[in-house]
Protein backbone atom coordinates (compact mmCIF):
# COMPACT_ATOMS: atom_id res chain seq x y z
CA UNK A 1 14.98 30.18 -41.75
CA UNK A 2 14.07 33.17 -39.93
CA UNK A 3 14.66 36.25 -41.55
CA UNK A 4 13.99 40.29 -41.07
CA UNK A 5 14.60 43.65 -42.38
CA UNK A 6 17.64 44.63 -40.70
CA UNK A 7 20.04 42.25 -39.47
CA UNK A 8 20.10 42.25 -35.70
CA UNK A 9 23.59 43.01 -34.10
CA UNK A 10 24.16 40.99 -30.60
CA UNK A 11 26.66 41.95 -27.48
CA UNK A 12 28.69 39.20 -26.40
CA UNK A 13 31.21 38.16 -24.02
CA UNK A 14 32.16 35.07 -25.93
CA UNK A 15 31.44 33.77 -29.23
CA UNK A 16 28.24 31.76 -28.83
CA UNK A 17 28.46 28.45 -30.20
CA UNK A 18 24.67 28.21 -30.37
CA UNK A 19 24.15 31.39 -32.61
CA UNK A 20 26.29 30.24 -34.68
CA UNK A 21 24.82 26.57 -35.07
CA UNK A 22 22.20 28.14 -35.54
CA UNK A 23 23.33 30.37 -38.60
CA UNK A 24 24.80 26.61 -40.14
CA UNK A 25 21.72 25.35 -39.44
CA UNK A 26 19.10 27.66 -41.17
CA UNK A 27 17.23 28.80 -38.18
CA UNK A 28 18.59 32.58 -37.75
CA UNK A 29 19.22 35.37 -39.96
CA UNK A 30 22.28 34.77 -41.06
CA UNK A 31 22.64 38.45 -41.44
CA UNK A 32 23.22 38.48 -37.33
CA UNK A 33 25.95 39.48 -36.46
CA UNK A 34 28.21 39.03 -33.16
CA UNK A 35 29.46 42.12 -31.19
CA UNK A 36 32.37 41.36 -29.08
CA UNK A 37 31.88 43.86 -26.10
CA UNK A 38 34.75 43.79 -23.10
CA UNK A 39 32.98 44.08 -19.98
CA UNK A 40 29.47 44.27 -18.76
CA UNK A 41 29.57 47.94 -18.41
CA UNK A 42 30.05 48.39 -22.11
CA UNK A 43 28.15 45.83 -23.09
CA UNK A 44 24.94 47.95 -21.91
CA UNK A 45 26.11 51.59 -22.55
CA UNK A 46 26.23 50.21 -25.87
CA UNK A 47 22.47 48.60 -25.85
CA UNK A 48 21.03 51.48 -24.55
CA UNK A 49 22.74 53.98 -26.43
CA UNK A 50 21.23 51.81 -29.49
CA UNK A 51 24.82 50.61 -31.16
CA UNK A 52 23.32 47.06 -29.92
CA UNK A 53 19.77 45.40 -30.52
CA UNK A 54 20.23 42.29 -28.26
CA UNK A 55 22.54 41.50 -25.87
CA UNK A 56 23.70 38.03 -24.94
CA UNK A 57 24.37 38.54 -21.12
CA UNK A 58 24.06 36.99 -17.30
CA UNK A 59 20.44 38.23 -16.11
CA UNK A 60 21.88 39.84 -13.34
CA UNK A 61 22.86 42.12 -15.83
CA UNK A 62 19.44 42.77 -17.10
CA UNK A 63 18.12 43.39 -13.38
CA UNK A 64 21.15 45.41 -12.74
CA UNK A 65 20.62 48.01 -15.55
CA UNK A 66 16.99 48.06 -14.91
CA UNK A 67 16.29 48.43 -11.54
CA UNK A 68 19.35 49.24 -9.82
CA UNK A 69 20.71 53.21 -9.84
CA UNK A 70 24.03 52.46 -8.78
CA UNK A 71 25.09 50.31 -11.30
CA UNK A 72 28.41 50.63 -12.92
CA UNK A 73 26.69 52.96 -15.82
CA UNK A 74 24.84 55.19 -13.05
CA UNK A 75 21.24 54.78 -15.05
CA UNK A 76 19.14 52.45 -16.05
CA UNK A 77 16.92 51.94 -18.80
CA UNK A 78 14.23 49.40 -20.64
CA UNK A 79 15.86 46.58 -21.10
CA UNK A 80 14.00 43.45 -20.79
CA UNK A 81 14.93 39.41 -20.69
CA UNK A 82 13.15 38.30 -23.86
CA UNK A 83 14.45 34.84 -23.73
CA UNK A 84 16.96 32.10 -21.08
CA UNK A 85 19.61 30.45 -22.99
CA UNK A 86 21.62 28.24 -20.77
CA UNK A 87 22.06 27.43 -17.06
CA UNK A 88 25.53 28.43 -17.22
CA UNK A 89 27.60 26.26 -18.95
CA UNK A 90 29.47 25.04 -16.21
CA UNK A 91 30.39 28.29 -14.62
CA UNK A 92 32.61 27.26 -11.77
CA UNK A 93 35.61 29.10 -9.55
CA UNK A 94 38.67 28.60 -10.90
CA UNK A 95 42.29 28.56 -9.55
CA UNK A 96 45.40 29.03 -11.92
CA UNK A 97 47.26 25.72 -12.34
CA UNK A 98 49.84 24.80 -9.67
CA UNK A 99 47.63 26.10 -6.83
CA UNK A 100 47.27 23.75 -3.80
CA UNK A 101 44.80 24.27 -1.50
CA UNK A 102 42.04 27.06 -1.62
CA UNK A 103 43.59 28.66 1.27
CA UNK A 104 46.46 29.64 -0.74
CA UNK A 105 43.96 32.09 -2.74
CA UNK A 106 43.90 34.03 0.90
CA UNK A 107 45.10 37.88 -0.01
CA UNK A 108 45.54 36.96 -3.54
CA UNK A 109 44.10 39.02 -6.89
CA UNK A 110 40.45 37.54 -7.74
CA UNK A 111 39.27 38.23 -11.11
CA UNK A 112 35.65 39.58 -11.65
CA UNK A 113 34.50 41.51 -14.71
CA UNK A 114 33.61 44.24 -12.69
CA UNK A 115 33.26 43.95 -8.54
CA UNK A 116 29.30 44.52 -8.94
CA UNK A 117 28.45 42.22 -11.30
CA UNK A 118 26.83 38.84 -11.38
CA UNK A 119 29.41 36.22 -12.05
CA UNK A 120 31.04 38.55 -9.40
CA UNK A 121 28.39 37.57 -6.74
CA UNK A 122 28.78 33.89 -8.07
CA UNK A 123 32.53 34.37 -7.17
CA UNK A 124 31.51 35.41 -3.90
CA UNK A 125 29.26 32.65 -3.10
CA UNK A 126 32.10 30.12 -4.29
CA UNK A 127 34.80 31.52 -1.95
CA UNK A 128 32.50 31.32 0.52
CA UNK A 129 32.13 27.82 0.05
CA UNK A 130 35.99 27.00 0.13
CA UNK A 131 36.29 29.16 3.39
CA UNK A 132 37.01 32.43 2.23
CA UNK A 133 34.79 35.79 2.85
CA UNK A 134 35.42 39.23 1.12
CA UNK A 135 38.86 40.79 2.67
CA UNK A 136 40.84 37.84 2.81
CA UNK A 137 41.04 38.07 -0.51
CA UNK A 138 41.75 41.07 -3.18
CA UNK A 139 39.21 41.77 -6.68
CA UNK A 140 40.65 42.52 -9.76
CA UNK A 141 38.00 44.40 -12.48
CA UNK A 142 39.67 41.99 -15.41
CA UNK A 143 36.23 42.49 -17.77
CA UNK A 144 34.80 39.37 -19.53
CA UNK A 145 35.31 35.70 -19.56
CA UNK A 146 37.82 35.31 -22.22
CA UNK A 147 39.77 38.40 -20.47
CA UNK A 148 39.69 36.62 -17.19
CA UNK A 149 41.06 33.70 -18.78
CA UNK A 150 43.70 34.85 -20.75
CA UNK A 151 44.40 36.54 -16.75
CA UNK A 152 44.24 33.23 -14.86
CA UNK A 153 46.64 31.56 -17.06
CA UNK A 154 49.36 34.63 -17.42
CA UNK A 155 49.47 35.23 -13.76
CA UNK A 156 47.17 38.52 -13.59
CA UNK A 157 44.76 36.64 -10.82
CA UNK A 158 45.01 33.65 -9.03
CA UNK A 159 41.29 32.96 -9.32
CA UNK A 160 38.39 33.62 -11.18
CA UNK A 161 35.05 32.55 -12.19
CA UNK A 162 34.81 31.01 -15.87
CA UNK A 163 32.17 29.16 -18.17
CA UNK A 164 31.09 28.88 -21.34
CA UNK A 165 34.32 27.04 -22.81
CA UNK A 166 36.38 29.12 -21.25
CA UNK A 167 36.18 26.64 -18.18
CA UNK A 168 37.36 23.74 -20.52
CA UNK A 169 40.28 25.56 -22.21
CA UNK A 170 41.27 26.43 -18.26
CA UNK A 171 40.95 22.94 -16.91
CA UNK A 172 43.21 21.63 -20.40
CA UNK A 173 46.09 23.98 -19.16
CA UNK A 174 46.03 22.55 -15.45
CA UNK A 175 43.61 25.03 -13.67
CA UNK A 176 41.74 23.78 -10.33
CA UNK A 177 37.83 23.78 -10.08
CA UNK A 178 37.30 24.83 -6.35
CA UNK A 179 33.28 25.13 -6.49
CA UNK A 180 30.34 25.80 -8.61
CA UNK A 181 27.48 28.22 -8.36
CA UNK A 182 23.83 27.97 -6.50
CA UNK A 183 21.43 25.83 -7.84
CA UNK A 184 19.02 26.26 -9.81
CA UNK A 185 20.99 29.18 -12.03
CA UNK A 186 20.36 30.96 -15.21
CA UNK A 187 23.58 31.39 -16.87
CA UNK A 188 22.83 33.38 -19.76
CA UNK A 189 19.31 35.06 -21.15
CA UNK A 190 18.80 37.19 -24.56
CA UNK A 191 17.65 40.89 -23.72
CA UNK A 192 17.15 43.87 -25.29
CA UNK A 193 15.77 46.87 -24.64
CA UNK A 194 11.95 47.85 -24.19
CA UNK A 195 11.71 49.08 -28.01
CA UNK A 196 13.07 46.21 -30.14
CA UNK A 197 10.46 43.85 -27.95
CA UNK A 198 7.09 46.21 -28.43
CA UNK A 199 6.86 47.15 -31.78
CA UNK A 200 10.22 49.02 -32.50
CA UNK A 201 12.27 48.97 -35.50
CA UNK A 202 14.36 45.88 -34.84
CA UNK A 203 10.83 43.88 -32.76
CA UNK A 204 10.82 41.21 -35.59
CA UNK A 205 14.38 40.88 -36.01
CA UNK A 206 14.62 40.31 -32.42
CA UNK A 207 11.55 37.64 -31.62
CA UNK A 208 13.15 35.97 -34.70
CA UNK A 209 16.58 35.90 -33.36
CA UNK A 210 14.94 34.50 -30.07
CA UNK A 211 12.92 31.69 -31.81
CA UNK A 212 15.65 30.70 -33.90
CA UNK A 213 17.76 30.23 -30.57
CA UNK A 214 14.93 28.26 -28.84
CA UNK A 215 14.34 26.14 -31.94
CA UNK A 216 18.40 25.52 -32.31
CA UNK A 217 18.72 24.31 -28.81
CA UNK A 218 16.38 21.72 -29.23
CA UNK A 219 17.96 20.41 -32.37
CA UNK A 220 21.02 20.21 -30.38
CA UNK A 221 19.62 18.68 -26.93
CA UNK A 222 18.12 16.09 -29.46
CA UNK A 223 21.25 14.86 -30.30
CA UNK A 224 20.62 16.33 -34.17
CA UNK A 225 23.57 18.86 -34.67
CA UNK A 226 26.58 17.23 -32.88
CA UNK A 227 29.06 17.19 -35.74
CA UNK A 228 27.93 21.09 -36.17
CA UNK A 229 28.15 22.07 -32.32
CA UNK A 230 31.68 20.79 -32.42
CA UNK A 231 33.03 22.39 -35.58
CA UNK A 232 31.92 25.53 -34.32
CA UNK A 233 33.37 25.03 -30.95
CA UNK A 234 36.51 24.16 -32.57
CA UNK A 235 36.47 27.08 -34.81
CA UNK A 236 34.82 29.88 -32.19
CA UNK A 237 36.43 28.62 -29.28
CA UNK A 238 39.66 27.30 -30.15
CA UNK A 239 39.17 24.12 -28.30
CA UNK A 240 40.79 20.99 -29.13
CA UNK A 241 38.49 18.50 -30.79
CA UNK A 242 38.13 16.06 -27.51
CA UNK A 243 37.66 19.14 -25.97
CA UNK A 244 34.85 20.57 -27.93
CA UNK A 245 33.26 17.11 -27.61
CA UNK A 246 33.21 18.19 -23.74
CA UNK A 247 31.45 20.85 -24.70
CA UNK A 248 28.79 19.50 -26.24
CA UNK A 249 28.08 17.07 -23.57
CA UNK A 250 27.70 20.74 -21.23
CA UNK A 251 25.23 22.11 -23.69
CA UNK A 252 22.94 18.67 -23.18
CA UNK A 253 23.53 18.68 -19.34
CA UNK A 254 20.46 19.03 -18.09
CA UNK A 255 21.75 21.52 -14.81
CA UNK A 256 24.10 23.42 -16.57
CA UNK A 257 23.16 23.29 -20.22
CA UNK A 258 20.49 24.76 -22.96
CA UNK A 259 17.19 25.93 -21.75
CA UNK A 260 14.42 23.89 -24.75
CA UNK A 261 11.67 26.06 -23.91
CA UNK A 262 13.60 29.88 -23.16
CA UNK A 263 11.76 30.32 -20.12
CA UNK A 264 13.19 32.22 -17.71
CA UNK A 265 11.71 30.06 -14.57
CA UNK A 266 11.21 32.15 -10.95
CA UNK A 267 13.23 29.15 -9.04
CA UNK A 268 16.16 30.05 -10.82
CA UNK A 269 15.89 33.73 -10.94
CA UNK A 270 15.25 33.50 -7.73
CA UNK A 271 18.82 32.07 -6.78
CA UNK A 272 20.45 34.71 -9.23
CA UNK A 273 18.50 37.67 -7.15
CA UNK A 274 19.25 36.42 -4.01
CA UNK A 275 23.09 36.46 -4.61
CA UNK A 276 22.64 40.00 -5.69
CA UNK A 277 20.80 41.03 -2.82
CA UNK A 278 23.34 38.95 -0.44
CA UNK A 279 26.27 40.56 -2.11
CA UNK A 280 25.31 43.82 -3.32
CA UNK A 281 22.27 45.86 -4.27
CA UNK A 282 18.76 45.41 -5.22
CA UNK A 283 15.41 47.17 -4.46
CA UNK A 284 12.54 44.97 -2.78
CA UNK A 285 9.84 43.37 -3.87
CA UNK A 286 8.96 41.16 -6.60
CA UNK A 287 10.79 42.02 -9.84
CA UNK A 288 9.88 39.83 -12.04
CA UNK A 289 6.60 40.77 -12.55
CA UNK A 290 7.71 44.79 -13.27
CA UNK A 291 8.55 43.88 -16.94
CA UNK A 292 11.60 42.31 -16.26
CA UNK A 293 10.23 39.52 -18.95
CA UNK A 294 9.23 40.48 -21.64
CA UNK A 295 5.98 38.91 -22.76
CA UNK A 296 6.34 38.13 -26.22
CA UNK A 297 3.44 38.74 -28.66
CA UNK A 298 1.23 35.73 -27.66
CA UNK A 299 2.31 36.54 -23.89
CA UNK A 300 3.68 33.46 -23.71
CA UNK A 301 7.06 34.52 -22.57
């Protein structure tokens, strides 16, 4: 089991499944404890401003609040991808049930966590796909996945982008999958900022919480931990039992689910820059190698 001095505390949009199969199964702290945060925006005032150590997140995210000024925040700050979880868990456009065709979404409410965002450039990219382009449709700011949701279903948006479970629980209550996301993705990446990676307080608690997740997904892309993975999606996601088993199979897919090794590859960085760049706002140049990735002790990461 991995252990440190302080229990780490993580931001995140939904409860991970992994983190805590990881917890049942003795490879993280099980001192580390989940943050619920409601949008992106708060997610990382609350990592810099040091109420979070880690922050389970889209990588967009992490270039967003490092690079890019005009982010929702208006600053940036050290933050730093220390390790890619999962290739996005099925992260797909989805319309609320009884739609018909995905021309019906034109001048409709969209739901995006906030316009500037990552899954919001996803969103973009996926209504391009069925036909539609920004202005024949409205964006709602409904904050994160569960939110969005809990919005599709109750009439608050007639579309929005969902993963992570929250895809399964939307597709059980009649919702329409219109179109997925660019391949090769990266769905979601642990990061933290600059001083919890180089020697800071929380360092160890964080390259343990990191390891532990790395070590966890490959007990669970072995096939080792499925009666775990779906008592905790059960329990943490309120899924159905067949529908947990679902989940499972996502976290094994090999397109959509777990990433073994945590490497953050360039191919599929490379598709999450490029929708930023085609949708809203990035600087130049290569990004990656500014300390975007953090390099881990050994460099090795």
């Amino acid at each position: 089991m991995q252990t440190s001095a302080r229990p780490v505390v993580v931001g995140t949009f939904s409860p991970s499944v992994l983190l805590r199969t990881g917890r049942r199964l003795g490879m993280i702290d099980p001192g580390v404890r989940e943050q619920p945060v409601a949008s992106s925006p708060a997610q990382f005032a609350a990592l810099l401003g040091g109420e979070l150590d880690a922050a389970l997140t889209s990588p967009d995210n992490v270039i967003a609040y490092r690079y890019v000024p005009g982010n929702p925040l208006g600053r940036t700050g050290d933050v730093r991808i220390v390790s890619a979880v999962d290739r996005g868990l099925g992260l797909a456009l989805y319309a609320r049930p009884g739609l018909g065709p995905a021309s019906e979404l034109r001048g409709q409410a969209v739901g995006v966590d906030v316009p500037d965002s990552g899954f919001a450039f996803a969103l973009y990219a996926a209504m391009e796909a069925v036909g539609l382009r920004p202005g024949d449709y409205r964006t709602v700011a409904l904050g994160a996945t569960p939110r969005r949701l809990e919005a599709l279903l109750g009439g608050g948006c007639a579309a929005t982008m969902l993963n992570a479970g929250s895809d399964l629980r939307a597709e059980d209550a009649g919702a329409v999958r219109l179109a997925g996301v660019p391949r090769p993705y990266l769905g979601t990446v642990l990061c933290a900022p600059g001083s919890a990676t180089s020697g800071g307080g929380t360092s160890g608690g964080v390259r343990a919480l990191a390891a532990g997740l790395r070590e966890t997904a490959r007990v669970i892309l072995a096939g080792d931990a499925d009666g775990v993975v779906v008592e905790e999606a059960v329990a943490a996601l309120r899924l159905p039992p067949a529908t947990a088993v679902r989940y499972l199979e996502r976290l094994k897919d090999p397109g959509e689910g777990l990433v073994a090794d945590g490497r953050a590859d360039a191919a599929s960085l490379s598709t999450v820059l490029g929708l930023r760049r085609r949708h809203g706002t990035a600087p130049g140049g290569d990004l990656f190698s500014g300390g975007l990735l953090d390099q881990g002790e050994d460099g090795d990461r």
